[in-house]
PDB file of N, CA and C in Angstrom:
ATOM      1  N   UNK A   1      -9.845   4.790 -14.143  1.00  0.00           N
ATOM      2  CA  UNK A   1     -10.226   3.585 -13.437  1.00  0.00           C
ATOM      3  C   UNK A   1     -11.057   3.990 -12.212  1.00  0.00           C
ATOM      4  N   UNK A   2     -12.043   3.056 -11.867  1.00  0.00           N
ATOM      5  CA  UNK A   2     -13.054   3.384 -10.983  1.00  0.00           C
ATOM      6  C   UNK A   2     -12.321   3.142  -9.292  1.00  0.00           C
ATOM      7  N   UNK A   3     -12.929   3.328  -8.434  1.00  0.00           N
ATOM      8  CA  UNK A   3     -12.580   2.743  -7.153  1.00  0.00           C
ATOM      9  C   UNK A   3     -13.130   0.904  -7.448  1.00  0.00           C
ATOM     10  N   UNK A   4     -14.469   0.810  -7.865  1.00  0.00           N
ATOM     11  CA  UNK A   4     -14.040  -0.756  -7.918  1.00  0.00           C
ATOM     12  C   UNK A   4     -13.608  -1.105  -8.773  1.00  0.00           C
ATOM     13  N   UNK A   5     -13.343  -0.727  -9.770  1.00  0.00           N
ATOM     14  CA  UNK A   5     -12.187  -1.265 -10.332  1.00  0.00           C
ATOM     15  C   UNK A   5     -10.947  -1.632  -9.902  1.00  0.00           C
ATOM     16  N   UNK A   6     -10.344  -0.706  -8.772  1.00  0.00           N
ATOM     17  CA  UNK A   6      -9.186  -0.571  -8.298  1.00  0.00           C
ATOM     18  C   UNK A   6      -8.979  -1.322  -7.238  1.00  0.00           C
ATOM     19  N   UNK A   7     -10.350  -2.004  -6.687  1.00  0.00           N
ATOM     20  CA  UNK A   7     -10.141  -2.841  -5.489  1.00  0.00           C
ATOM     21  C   UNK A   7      -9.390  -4.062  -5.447  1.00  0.00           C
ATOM     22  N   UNK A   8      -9.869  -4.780  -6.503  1.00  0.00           N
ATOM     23  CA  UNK A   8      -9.000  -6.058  -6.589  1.00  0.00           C
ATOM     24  C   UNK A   8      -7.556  -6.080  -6.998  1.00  0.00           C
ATOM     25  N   UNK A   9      -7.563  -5.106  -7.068  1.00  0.00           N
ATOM     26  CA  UNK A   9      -5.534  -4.851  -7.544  1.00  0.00           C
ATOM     27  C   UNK A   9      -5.187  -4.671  -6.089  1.00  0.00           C
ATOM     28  N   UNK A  10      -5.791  -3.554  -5.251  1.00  0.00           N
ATOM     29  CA  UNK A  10      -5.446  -3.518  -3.856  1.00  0.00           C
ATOM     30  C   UNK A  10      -5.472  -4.038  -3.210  1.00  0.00           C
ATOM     31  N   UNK A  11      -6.452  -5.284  -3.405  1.00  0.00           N
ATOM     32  CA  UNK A  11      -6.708  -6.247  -2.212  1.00  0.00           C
ATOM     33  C   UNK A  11      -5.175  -7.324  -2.733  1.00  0.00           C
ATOM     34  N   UNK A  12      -5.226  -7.538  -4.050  1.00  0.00           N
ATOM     35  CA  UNK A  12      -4.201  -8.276  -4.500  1.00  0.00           C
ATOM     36  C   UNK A  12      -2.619  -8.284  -3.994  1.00  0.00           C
ATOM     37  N   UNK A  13      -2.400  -6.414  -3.861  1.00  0.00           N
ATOM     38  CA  UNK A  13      -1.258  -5.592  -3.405  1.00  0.00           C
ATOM     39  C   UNK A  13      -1.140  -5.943  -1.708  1.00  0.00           C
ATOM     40  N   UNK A  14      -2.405  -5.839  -1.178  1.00  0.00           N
ATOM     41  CA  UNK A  14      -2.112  -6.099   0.343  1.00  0.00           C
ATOM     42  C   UNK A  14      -1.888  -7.194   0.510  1.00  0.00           C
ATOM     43  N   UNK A  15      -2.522  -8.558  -0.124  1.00  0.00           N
ATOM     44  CA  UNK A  15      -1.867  -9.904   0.231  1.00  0.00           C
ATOM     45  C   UNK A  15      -0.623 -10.065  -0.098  1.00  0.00           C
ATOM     46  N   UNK A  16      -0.050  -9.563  -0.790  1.00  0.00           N
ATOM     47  CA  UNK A  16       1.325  -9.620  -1.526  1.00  0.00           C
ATOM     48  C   UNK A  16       1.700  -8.903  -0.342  1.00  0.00           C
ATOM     49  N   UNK A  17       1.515  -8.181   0.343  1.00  0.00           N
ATOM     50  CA  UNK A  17       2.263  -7.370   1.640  1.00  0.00           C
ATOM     51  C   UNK A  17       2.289  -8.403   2.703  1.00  0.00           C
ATOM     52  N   UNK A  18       0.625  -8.854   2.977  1.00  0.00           N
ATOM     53  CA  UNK A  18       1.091  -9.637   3.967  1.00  0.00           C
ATOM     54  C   UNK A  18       1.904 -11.326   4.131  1.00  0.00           C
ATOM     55  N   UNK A  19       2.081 -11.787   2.870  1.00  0.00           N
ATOM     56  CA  UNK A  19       2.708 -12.883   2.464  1.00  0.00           C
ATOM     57  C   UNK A  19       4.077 -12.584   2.566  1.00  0.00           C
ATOM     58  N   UNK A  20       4.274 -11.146   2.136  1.00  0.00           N
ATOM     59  CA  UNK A  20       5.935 -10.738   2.508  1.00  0.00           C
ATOM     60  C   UNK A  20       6.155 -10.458   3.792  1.00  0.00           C
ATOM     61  N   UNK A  21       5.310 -10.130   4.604  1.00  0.00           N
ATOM     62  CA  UNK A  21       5.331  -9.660   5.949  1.00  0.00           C
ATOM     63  C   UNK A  21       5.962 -11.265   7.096  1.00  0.00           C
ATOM     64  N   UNK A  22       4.846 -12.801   6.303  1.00  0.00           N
ATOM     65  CA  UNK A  22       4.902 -13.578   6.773  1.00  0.00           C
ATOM     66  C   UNK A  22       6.310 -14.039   6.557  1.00  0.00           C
ATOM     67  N   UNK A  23       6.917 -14.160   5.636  1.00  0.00           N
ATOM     68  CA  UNK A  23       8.114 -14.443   5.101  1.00  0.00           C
ATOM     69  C   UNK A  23       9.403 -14.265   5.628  1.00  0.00           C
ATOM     70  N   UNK A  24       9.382 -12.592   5.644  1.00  0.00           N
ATOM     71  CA  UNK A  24      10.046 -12.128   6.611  1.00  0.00           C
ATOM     72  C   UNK A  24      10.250 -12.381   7.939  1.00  0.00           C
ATOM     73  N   UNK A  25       9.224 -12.567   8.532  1.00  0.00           N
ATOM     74  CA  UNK A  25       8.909 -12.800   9.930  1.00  0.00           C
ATOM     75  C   UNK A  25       9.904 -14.241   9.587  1.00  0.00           C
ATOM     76  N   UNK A  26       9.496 -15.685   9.121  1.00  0.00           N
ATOM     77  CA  UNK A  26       9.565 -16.813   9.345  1.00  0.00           C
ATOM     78  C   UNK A  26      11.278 -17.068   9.265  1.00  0.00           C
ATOM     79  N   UNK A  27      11.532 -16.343   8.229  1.00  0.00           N
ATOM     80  CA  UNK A  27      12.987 -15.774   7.829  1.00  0.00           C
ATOM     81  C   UNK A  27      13.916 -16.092   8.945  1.00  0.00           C
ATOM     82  N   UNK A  28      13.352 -14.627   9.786  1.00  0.00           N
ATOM     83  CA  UNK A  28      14.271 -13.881  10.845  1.00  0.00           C
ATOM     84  C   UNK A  28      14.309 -15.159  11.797  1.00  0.00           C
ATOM     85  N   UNK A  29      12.992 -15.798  11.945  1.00  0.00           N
ATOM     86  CA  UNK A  29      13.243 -16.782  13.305  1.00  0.00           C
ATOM     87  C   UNK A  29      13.932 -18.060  12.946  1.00  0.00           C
ATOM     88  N   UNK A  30      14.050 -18.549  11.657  1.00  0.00           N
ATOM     89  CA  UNK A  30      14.634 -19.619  11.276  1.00  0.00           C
ATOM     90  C   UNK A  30      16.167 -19.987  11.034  1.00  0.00           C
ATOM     91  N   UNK A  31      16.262 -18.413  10.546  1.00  0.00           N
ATOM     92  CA  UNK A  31      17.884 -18.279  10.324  1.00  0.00           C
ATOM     93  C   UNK A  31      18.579 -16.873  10.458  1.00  0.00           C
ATOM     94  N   UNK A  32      17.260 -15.761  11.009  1.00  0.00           N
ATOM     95  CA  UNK A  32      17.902 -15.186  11.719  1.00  0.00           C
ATOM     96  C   UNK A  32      18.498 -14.030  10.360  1.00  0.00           C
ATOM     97  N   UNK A  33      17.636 -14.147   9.830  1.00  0.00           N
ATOM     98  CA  UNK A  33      18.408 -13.126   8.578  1.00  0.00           C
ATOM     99  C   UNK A  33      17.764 -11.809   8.693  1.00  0.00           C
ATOM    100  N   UNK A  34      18.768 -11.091   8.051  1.00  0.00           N
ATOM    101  CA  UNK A  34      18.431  -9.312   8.474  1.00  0.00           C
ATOM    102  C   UNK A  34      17.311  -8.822   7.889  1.00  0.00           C
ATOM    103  N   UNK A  35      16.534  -7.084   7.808  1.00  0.00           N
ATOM    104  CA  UNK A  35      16.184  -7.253   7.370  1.00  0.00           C
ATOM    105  C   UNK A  35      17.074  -6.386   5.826  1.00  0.00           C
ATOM    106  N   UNK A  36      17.836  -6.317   6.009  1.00  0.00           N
ATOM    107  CA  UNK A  36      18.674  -5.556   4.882  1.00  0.00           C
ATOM    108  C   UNK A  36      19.544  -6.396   4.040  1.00  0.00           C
ATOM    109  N   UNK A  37      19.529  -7.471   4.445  1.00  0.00           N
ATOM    110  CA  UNK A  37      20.289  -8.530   3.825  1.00  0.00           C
ATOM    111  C   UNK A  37      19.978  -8.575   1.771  1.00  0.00           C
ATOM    112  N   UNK A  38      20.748  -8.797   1.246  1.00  0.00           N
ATOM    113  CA  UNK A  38      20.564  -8.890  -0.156  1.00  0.00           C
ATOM    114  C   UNK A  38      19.075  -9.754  -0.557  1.00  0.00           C
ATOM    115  N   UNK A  39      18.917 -10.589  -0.081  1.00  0.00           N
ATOM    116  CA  UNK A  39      17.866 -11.386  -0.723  1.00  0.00           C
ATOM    117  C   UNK A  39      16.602 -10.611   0.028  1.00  0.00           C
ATOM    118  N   UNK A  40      16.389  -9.800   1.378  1.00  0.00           N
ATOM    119  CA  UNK A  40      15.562  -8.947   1.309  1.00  0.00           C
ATOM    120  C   UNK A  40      14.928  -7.681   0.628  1.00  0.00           C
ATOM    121  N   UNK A  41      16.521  -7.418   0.578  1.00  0.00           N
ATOM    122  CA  UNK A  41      16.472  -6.331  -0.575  1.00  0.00           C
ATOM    123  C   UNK A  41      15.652  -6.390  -1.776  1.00  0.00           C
ATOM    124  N   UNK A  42      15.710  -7.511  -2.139  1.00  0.00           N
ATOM    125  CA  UNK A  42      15.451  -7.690  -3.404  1.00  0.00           C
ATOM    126  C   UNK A  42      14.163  -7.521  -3.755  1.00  0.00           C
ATOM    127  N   UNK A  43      13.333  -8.477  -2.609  1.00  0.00           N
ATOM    128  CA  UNK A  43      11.783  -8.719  -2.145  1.00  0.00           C
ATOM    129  C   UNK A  43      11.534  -7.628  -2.046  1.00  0.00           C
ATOM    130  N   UNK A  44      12.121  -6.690  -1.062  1.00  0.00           N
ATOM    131  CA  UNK A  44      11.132  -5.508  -0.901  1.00  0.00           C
ATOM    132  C   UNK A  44      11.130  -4.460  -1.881  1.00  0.00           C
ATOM    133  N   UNK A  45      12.491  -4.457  -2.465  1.00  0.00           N
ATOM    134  CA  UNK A  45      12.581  -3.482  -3.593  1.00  0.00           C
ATOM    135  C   UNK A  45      11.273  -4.107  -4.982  1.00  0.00           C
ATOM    136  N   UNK A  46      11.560  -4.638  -5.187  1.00  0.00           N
ATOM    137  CA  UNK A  46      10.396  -6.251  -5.878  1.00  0.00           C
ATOM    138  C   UNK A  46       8.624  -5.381  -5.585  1.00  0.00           C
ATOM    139  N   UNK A  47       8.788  -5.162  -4.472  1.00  0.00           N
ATOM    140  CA  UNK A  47       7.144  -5.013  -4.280  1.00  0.00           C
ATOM    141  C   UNK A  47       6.943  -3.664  -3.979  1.00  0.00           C
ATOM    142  N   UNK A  48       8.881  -2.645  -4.194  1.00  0.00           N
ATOM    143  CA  UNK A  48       8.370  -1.478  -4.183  1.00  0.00           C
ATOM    144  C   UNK A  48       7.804  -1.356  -5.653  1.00  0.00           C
ATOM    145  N   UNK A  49       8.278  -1.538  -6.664  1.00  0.00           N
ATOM    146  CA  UNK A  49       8.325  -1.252  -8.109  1.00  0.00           C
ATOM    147  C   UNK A  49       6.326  -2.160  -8.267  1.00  0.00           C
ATOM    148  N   UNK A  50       6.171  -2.879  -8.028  1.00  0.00           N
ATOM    149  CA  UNK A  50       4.810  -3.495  -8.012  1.00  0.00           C
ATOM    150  C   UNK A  50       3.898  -1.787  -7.542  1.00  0.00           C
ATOM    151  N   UNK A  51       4.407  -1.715  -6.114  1.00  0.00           N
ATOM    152  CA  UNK A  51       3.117  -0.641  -5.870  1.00  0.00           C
ATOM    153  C   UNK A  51       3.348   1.270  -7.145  1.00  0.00           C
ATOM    154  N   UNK A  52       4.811   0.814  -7.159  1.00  0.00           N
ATOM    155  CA  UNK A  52       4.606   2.088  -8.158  1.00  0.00           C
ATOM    156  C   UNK A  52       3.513   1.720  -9.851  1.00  0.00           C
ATOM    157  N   UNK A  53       3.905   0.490  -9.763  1.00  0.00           N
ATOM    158  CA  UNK A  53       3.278   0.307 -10.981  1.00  0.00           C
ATOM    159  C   UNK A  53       1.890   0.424 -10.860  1.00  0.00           C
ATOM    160  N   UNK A  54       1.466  -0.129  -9.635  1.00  0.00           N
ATOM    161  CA  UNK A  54      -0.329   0.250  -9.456  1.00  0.00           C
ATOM    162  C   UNK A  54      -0.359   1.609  -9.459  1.00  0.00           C
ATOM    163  N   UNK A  55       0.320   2.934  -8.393  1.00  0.00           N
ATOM    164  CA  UNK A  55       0.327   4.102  -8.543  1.00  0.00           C
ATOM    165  C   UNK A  55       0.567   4.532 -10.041  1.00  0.00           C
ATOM    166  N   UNK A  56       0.802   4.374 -10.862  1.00  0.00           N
ATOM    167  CA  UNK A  56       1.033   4.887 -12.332  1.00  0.00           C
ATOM    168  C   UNK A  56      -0.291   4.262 -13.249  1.00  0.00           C
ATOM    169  N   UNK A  57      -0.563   3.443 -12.752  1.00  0.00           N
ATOM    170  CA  UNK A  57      -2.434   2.786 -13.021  1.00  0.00           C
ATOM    171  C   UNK A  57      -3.635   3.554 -12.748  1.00  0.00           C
ATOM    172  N   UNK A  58      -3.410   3.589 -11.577  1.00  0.00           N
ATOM    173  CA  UNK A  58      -4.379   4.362 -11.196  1.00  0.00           C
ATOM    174  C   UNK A  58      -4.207   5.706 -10.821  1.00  0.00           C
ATOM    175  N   UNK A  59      -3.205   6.338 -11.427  1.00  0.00           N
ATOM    176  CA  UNK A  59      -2.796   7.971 -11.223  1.00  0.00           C
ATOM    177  C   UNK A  59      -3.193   8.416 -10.530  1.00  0.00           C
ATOM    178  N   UNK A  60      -1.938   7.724  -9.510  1.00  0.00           N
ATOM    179  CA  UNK A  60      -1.873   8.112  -7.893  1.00  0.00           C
ATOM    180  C   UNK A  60      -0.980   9.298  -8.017  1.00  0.00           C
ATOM    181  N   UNK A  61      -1.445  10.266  -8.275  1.00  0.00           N
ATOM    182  CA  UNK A  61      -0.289  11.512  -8.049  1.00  0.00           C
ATOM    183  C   UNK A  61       0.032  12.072  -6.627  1.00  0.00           C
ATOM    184  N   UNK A  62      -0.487  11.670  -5.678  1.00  0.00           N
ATOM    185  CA  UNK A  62      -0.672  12.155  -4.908  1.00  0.00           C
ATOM    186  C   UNK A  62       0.464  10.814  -3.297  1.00  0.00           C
ATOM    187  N   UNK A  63       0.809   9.799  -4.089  1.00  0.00           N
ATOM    188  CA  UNK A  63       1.274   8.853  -3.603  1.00  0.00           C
ATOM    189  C   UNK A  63       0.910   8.211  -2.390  1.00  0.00           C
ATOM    190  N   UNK A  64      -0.603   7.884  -2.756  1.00  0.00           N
ATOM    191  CA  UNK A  64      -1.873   7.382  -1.585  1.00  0.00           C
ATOM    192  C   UNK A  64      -1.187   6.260  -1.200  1.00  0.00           C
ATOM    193  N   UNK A  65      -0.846   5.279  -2.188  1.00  0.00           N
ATOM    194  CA  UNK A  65      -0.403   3.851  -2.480  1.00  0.00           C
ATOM    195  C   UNK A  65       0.296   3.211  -1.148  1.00  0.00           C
ATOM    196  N   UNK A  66       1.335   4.640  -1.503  1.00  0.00           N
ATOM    197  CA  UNK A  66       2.789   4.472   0.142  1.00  0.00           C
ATOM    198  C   UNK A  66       2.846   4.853   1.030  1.00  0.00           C
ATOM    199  N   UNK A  67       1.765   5.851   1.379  1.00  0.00           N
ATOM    200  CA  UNK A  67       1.073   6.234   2.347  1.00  0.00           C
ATOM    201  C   UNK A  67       0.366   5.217   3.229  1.00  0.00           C
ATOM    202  N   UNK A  68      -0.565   4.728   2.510  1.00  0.00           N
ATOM    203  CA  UNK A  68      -1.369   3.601   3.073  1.00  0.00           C
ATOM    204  C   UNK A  68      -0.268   2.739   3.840  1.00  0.00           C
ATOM    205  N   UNK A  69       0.774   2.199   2.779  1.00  0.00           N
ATOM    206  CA  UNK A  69       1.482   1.034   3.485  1.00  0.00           C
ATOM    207  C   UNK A  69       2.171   1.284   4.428  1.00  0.00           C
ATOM    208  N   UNK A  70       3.035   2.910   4.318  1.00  0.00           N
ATOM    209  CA  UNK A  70       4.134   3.148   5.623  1.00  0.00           C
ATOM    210  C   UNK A  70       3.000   3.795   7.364  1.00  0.00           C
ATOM    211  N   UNK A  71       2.073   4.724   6.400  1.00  0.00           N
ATOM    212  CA  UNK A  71       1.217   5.242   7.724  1.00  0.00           C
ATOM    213  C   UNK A  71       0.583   4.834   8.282  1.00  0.00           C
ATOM    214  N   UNK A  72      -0.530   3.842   7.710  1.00  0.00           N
ATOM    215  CA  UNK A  72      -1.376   3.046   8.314  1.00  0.00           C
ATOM    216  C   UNK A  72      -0.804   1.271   8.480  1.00  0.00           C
ATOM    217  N   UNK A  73       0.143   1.292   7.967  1.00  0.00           N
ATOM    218  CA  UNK A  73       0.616  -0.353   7.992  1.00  0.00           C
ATOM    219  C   UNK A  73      -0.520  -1.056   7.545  1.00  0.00           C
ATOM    220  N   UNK A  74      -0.666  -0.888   6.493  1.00  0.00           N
ATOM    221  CA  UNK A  74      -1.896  -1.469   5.212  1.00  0.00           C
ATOM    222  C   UNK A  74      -3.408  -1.809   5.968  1.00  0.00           C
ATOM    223  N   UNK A  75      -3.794  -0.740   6.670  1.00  0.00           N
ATOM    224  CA  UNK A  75      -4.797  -0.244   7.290  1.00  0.00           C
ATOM    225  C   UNK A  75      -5.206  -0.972   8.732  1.00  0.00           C
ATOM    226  N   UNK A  76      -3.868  -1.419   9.336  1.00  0.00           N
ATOM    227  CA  UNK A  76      -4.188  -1.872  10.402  1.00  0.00           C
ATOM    228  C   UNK A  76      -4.186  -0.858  11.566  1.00  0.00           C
ATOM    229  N   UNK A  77      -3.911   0.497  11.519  1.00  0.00           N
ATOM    230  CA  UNK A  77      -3.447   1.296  11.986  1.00  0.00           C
ATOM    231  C   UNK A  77      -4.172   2.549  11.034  1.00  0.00           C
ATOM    232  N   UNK A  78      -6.143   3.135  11.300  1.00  0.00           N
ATOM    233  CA  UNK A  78      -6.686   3.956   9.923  1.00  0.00           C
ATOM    234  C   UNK A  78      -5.707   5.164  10.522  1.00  0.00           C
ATOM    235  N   UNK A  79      -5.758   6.011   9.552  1.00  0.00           N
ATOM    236  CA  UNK A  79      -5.392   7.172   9.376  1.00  0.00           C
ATOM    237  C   UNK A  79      -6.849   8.463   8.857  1.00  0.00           C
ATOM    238  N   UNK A  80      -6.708   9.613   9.021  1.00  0.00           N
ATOM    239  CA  UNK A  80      -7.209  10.481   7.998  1.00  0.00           C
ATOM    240  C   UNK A  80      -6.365  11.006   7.212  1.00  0.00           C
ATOM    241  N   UNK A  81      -7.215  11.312   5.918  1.00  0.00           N
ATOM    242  CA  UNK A  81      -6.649  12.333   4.582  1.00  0.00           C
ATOM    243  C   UNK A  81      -8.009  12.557   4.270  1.00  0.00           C
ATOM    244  N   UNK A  82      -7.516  13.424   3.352  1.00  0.00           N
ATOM    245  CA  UNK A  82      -8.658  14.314   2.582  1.00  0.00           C
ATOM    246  C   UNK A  82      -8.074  14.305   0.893  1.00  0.00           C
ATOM    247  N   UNK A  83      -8.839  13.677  -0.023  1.00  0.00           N
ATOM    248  CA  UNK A  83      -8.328  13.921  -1.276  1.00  0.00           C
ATOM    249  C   UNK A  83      -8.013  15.239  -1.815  1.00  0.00           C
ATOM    250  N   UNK A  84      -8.523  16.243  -1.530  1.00  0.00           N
ATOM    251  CA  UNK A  84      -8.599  17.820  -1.485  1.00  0.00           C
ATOM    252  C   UNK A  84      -8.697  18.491  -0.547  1.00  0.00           C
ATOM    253  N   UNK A  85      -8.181  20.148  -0.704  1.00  0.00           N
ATOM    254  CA  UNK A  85      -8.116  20.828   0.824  1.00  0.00           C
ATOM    255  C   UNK A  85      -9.348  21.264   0.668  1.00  0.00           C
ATOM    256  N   UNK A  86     -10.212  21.473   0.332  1.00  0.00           N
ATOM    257  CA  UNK A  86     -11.720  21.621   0.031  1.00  0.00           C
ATOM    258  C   UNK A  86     -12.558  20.835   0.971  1.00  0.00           C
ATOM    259  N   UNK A  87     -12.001  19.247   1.222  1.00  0.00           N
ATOM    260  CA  UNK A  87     -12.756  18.130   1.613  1.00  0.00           C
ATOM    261  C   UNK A  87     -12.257  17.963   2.714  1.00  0.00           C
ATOM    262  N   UNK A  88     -13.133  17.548   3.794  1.00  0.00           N
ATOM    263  CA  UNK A  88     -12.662  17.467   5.003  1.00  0.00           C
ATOM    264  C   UNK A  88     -12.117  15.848   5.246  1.00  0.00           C
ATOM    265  N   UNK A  89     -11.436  16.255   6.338  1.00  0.00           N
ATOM    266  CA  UNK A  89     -10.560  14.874   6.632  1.00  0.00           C
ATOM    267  C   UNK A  89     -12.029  13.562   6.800  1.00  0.00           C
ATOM    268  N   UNK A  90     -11.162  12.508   6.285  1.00  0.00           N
ATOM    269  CA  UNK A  90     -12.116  10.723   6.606  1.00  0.00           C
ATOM    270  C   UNK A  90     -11.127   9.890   6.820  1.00  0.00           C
ATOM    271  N   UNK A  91     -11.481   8.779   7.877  1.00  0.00           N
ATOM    272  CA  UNK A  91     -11.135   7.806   8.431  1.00  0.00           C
ATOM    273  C   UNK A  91     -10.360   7.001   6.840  1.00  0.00           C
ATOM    274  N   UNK A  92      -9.204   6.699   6.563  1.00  0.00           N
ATOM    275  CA  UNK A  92      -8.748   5.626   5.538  1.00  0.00           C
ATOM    276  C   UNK A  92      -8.231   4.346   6.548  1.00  0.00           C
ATOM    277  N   UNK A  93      -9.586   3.274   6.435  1.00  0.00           N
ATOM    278  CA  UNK A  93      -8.526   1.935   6.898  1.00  0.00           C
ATOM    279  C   UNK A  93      -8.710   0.802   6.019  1.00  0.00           C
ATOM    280  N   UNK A  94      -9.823   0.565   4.831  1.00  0.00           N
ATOM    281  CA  UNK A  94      -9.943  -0.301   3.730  1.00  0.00           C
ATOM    282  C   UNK A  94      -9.108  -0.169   2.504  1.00  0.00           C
ATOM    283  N   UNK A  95      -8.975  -0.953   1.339  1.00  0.00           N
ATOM    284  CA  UNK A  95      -8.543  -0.674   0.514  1.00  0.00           C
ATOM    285  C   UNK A  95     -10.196  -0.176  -0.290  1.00  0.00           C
ATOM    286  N   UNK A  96     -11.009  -0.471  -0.023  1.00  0.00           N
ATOM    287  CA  UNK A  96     -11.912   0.042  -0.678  1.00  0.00           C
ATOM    288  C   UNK A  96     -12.399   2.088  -0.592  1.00  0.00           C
ATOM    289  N   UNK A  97     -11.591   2.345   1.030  1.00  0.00           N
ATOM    290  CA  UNK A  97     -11.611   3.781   1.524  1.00  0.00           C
ATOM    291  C   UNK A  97     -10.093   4.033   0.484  1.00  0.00           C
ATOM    292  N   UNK A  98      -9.207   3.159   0.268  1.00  0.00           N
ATOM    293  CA  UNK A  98      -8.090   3.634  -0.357  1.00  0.00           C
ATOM    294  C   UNK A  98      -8.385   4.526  -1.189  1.00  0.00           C
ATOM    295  N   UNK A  99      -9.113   3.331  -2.211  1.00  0.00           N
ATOM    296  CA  UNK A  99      -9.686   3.749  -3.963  1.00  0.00           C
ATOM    297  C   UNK A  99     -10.374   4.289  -3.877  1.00  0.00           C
ATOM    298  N   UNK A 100     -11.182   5.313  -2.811  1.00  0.00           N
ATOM    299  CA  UNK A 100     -11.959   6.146  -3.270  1.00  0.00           C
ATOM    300  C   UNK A 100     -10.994   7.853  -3.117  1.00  0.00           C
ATOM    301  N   UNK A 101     -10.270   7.146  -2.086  1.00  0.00           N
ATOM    302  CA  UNK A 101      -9.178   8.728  -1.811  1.00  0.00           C
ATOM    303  C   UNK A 101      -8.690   9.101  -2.727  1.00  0.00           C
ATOM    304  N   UNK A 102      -8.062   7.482  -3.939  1.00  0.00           N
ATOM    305  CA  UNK A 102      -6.807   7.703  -4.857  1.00  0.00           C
ATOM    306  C   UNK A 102      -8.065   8.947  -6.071  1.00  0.00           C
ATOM    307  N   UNK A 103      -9.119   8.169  -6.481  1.00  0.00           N
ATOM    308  CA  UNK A 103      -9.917   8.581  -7.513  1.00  0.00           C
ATOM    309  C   UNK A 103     -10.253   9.835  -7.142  1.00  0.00           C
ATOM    310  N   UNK A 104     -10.516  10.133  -6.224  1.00  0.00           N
ATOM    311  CA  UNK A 104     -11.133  11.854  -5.442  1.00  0.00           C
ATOM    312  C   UNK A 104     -10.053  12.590  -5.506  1.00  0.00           C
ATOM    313  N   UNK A 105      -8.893  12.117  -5.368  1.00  0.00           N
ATOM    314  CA  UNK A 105      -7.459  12.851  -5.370  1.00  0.00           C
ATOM    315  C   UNK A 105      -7.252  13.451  -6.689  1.00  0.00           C
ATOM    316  N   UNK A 106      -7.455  13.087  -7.956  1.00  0.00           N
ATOM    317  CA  UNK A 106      -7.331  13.379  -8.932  1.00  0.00           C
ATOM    318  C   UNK A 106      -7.745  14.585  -9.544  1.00  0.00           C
ATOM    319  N   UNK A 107      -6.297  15.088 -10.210  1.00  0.00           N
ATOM    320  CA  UNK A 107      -7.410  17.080 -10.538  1.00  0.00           C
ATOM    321  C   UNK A 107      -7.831  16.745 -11.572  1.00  0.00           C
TER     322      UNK A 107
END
């Protein structure tokens, strides 16, 4: 799969982040619920198995996917990587910089 190919799954994956992000948020202030509570659990476990399934798509061996979401907080926060130690470090803050890391990553 190409990088654009891979964009609209990512862009798809980050709204699905930030719709859970909103959720959560509205959650906590309404009723004050944890974030470990069972019915969170569920959600987030829910959209862990989603991003593995894109990582197994686009043979993310390298586990760019969860990277992106825990290091950069789905690129609000870029980071560098380098798909190879060959390649020098680049700015990742798009999902479009994602899909080119995940595809370059690949041996």
């Amino acid at each position: 799969m190409t990088p654009e190919e891979m964009i609209p799954f990512l862009d798809r994956w980050k709204k699905d982040h930030q719709d859970i992000d909103k959720v959560v948020t509205a959650l906590g202030e309404i009723v004050g619920i944890e974030p470990t509570s069972p019915l969170l659990t569920t959600l987030f476990k829910s959209f862990d198995s989603h991003t593995a399934a894109l990582s197994a798509m686009f043979r993310d061996q390298y586990e760019w996917l969860q990277w992106y979401e825990v290091d950069t907080d789905m690129g609000k926060h870029p980071q560098k990587a380098s798909p190879k130690q060959d390649v020098p470090l680049r700015t990742i803050a798009t999902t479009r910089d994602l899909a080119v890391l995940i595809y370059e990553s690949r041996a």
